[in-house]
Protein backbone atom coordinates (compact mmCIF):
# COMPACT_ATOMS: atom_id res chain seq x y z
CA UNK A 1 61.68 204.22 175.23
CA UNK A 2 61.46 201.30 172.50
CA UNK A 3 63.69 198.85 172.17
CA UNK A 4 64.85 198.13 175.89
CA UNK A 5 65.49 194.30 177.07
CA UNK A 6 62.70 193.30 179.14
CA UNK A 7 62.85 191.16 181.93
CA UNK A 8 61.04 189.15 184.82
CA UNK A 9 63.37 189.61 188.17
CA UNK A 10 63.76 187.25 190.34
CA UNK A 11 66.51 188.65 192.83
CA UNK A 12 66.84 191.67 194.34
CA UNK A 13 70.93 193.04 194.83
CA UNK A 14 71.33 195.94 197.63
CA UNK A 15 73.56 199.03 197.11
CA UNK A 16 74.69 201.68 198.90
CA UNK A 17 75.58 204.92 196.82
CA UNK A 18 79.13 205.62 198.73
CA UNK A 19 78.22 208.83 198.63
CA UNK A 20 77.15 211.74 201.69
CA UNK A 21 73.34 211.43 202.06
CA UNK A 22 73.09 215.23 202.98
CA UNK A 23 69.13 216.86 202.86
CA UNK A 24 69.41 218.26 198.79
CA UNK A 25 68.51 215.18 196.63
CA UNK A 26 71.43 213.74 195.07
CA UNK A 27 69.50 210.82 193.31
CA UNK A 28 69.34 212.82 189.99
CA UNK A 29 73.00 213.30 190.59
CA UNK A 30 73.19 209.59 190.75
CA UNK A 31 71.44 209.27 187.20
CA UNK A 32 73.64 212.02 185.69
CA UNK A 33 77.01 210.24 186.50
CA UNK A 34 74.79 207.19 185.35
CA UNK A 35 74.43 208.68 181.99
CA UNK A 36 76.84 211.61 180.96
CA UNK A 37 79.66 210.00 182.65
CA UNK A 38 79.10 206.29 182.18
CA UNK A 39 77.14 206.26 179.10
CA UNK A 40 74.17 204.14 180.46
CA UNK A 41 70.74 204.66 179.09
CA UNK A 42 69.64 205.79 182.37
CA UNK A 43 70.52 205.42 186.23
CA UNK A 44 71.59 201.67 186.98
CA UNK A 45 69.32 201.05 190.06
CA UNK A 46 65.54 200.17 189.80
CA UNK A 47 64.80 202.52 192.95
CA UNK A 48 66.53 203.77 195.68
CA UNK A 49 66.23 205.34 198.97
CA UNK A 50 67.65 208.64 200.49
CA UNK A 51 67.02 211.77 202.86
CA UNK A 52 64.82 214.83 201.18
CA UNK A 53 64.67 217.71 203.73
CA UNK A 54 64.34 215.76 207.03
CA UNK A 55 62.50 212.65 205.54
CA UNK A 56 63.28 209.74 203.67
CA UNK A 57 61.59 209.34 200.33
CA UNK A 58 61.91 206.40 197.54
CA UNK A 59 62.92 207.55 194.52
CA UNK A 60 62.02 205.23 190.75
CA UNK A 61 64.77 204.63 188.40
CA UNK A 62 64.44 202.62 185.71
CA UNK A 63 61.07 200.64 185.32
CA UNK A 64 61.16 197.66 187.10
CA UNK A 65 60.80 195.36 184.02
CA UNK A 66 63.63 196.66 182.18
CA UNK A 67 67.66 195.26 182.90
CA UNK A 68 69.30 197.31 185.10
CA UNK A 69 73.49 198.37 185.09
CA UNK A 70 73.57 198.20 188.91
CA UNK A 71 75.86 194.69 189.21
CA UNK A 72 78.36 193.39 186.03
CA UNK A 73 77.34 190.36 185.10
CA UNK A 74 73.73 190.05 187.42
CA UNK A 75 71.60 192.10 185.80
CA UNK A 76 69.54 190.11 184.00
CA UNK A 77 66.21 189.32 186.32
CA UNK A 78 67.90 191.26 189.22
CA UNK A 79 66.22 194.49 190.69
CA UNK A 80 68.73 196.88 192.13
CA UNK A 81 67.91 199.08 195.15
CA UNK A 82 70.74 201.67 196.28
CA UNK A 83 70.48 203.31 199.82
CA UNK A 84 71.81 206.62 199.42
CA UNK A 85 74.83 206.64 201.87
CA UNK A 86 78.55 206.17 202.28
CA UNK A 87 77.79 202.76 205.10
CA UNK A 88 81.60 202.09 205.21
CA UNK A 89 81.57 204.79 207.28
CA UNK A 90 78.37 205.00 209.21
CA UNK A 91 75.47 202.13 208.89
CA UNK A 92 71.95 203.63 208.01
CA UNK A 93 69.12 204.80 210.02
CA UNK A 94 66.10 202.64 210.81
CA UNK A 95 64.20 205.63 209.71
CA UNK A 96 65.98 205.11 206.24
CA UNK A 97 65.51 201.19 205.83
CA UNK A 98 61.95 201.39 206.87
CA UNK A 99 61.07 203.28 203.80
CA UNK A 100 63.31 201.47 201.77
CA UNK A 101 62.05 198.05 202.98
CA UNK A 102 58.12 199.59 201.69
CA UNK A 103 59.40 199.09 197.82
CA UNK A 104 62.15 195.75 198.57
CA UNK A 105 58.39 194.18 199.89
CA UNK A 106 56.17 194.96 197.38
CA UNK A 107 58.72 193.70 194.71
CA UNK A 108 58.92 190.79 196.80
CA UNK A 109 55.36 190.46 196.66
CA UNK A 110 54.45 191.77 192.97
CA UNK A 111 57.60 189.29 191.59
CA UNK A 112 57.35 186.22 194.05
CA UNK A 113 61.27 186.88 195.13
CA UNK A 114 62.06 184.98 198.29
CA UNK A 115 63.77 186.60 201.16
CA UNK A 116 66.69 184.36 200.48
CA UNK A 117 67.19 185.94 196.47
CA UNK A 118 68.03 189.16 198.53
CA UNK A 119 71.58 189.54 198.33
CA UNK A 120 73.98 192.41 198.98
CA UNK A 121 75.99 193.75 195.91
CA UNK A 122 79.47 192.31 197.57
CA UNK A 123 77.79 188.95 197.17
CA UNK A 124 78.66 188.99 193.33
CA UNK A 125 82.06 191.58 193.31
CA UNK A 126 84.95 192.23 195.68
CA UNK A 127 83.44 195.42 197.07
CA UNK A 128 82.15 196.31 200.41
CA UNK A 129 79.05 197.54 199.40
CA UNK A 130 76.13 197.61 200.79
CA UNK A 131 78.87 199.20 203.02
CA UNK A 132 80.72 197.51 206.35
CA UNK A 133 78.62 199.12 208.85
CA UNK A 134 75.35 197.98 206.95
CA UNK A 135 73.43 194.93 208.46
CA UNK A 136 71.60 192.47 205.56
CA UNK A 137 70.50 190.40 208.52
CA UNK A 138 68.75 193.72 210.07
CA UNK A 139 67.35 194.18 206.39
CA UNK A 140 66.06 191.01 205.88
CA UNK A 141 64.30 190.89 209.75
CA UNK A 142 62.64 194.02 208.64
CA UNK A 143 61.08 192.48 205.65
CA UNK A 144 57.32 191.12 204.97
CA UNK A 145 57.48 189.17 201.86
C-alpha cells in the first residue's frame, strides 16, 4: 500500500472488541466490519489479542507505523491494541493479558512509550471501553517497559 500517513507513536490506547471471544477467530471479522461496513482502509487496531482454539494468540493489523482508526481524534502517534472481549460483562483472563502484554512491551520498548502514555480508550470518549470489569492498573503491573 502507497500512499498511507506514516507515523512515529508515542501512546498506546487499549480496546476491548465488545464482542463474545468464543474459540473461531473473529479478528478477520473485526477487519471486515472495519472495511465493508465502515469504509476504513483496513482494521482500526494495530494488533489485538483473542482466544484461537484453547489459546490466546496476537493477531497484526495494520503496520505499526501507519495511523490507525481505533480512537476519533487520537490517532495520530497512537498504537491501538483491542482485547477481543465484551469486559462490560466479564473482565479478561490473565491467560489473555499475558499474551497481549508480549506485543504492548515490545512497542513500549521498540517506540520508547512510557507506562504512563498507556491509556484506556474511555480516557479520550464517553465509552466504557476497555470494558467495566477490565483493570488498567492490573495491565499496567503486568508490564516490562
Amino acid at each position: 500500500m502507497t500512499g498511507l500517513l506514516r507515523m512515529t507513536p508515542t501512546r498506546i490506547i487499549i480496546h476491548h472488541s465488545l464482542t463474545e471471544d468464543g474459540e473461531t477467530v473473529s479478528w478477520s471479522a473485526i477487519r471486515r466490519y472495519h472495511v465493508v461496513e465502515k469504509g476504513w482502509i483496513d482494521i482500526g487496531y494495530h494488533a489485538g489479542c483473542e482466544r484461537v482454539g484453547k489459546v490466546y494468540e496476537c493477531l497484526i493489523g495494520r503496520p505499526w507505523d501507519e495511523i490507525g482508526a481505533h480512537t476519533t481524534g487520537q490517532n495520530i502517534n497512537t498504537l491501538g491494541f483491542c482485547f477481543v472481549g465484551n469486559f462490560d460483562v466479564v473482565g479478561p483472563l490473565d491467560a489473555q493479558l499475558v499474551v497481549g502484554v508480549k506485543v504492548i512491551s515490545a512497542w513500549m520498548r521498540l517506540f520508547k512509550i512510557p507506562i504512563e502514555a498507556i491509556y484506556p480508550h474511555s480516557h479520550y470518549a464517553p465509552k466504557s471501553c476497555p470494558g467495566k470489569r477490565f483493570s488498567m492498573d492490573t495491565l499496567k503491573g503486568m508490564l516490562e517497559p
